[in-house]
Protein backbone atom coordinates (compact mmCIF):
# COMPACT_ATOMS: atom_id res chain seq x y z
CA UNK A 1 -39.26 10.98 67.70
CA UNK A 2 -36.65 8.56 67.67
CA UNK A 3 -38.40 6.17 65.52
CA UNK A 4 -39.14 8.96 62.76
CA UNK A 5 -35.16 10.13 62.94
CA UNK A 6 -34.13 6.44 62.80
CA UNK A 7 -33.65 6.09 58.85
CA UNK A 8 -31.86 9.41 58.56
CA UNK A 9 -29.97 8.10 61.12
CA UNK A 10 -28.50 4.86 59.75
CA UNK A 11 -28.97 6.66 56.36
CA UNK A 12 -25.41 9.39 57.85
CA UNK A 13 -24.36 6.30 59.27
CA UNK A 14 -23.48 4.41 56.65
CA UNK A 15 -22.83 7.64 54.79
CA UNK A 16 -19.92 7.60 57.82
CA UNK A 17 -18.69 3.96 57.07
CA UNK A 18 -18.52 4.40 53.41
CA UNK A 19 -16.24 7.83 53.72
CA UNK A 20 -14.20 6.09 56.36
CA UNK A 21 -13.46 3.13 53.87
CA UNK A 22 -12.62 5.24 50.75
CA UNK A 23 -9.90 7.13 52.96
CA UNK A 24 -8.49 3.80 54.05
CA UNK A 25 -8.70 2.66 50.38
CA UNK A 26 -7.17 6.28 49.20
CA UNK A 27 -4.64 5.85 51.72
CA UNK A 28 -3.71 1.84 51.06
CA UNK A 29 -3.44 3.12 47.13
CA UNK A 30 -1.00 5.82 47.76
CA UNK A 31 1.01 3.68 49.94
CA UNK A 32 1.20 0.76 47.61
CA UNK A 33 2.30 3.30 44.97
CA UNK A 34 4.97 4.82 46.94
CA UNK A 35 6.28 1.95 47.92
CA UNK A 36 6.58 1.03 44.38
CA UNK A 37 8.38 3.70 43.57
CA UNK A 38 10.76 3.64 46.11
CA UNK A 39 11.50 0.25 45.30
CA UNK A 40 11.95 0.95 42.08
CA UNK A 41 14.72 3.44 43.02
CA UNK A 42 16.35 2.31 45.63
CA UNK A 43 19.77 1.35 44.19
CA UNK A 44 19.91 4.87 43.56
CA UNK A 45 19.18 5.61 46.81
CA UNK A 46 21.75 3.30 48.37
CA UNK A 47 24.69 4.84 45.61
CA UNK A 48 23.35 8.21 47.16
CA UNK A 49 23.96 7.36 50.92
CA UNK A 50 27.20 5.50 49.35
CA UNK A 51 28.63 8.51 48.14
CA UNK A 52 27.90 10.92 50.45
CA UNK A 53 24.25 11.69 50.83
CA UNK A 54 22.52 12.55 54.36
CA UNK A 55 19.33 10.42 55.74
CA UNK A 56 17.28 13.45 55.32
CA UNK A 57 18.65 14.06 51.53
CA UNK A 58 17.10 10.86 50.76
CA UNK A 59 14.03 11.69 52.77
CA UNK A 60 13.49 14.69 50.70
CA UNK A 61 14.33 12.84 47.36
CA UNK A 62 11.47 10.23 48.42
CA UNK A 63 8.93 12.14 49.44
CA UNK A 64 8.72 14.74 47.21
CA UNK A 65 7.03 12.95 44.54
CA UNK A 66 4.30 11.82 46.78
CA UNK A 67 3.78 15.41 47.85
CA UNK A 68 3.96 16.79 44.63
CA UNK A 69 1.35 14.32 43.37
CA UNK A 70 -0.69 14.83 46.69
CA UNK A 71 -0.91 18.33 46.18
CA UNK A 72 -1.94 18.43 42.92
CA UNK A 73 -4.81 16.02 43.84
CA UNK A 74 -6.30 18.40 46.81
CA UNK A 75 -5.80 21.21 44.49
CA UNK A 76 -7.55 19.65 41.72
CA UNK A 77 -10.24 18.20 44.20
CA UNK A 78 -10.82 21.94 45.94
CA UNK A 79 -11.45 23.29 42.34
CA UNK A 80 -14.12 20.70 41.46
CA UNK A 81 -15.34 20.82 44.48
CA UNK A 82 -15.81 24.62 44.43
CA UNK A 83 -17.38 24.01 40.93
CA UNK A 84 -19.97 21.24 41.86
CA UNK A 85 -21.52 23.01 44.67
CA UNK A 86 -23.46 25.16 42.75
CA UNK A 87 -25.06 21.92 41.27
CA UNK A 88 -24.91 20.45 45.01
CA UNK A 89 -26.46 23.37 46.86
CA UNK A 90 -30.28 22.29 46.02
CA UNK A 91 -29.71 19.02 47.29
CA UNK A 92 -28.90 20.32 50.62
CA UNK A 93 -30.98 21.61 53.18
CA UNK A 94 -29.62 23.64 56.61
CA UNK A 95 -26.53 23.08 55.70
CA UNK A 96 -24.41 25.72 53.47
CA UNK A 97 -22.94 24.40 50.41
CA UNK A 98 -19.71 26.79 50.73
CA UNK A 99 -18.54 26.25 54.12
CA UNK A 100 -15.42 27.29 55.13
CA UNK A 101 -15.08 25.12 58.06
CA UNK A 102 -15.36 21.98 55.24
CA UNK A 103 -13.13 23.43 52.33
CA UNK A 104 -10.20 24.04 54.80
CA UNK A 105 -10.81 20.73 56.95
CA UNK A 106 -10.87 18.05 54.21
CA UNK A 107 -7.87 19.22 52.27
CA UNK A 108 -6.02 19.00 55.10
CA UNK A 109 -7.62 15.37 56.48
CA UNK A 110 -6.62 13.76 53.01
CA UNK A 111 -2.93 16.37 52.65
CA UNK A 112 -2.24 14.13 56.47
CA UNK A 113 -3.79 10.89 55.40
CA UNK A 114 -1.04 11.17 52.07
CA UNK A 115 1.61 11.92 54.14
CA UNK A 116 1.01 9.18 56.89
CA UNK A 117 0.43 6.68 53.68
CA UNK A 118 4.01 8.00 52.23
CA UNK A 119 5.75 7.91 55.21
CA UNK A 120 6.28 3.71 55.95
CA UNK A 121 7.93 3.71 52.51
CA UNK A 122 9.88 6.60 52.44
CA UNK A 123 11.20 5.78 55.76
CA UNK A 124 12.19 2.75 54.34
CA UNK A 125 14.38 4.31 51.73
CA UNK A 126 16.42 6.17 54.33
CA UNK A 127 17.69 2.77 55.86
CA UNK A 128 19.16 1.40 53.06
CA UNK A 129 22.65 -0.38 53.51
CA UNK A 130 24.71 0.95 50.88
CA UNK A 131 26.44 -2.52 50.93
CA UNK A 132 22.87 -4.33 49.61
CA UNK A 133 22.37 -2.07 46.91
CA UNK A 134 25.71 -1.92 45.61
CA UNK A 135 26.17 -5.92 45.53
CA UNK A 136 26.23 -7.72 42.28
CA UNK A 137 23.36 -9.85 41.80
């Protein structure tokens, strides 16, 4: 028995490692582009703080593009998702193609992964000294 189950078995297995990777890879690419852009802006964030401006103002400022864009990404991926599993549903056999369980799960798996990949540089922009950013260089 175990010698007949043994290539479905590494077959999920590497299924496993390959999913794992592209989350790691999804989740390196959106921190390497919010970092970017919070490079980009941090002058501004350092005149904010300068001026006035709260820790979690400039939390809020920061993150919001990265949860905008997140959003719109698990939004866009539910809908095609959705759509292909009416293409996907002969390919798959004792397992339903519309399960709940899966279209509320992985939404919120890759919503966390975004967040924990925008939160290193976003908590970067909050500790800004006002004093490097506003220095002539």
């Amino acid at each position: 028995m175990s010698a007949s189950m043994a290539r479905r078995r590494f077959s999920l297995f590497l299924m496993s490692v390959f999913a794992v990777l592209a989350l790691l890879l999804a989740a390196l690419g959106i921190y390497g582009v919010m970092a970017f852009l919070v490079s980009q802006r941090i002058q501004e964030f350092g005149i904010r703080l300068a001026l006035g401006a709260q820790p979690r103002d400039i939390l809020a400022l920061a993150f919001r593009p990265g949860l905008v864009l997140t959003s719109v990404g698990v939004a866009f991926g539910l809908a095609a998702s959705i759509v292909v599993t009416r293409l996907m549903s002969s390919l798959l056999f004792g397992v339903s193609a519309r399960d709940p369980l899966t279209f509320a799960a992985v939404p919120v798996l890759l919503w966390t992964v975004a967040v924990a990949a925008c939160l290193v540089p976003v908590r970067r922009a909050t500790r800004v000294s006002p004093v490097q950013t506003l220095r002539y260089d």
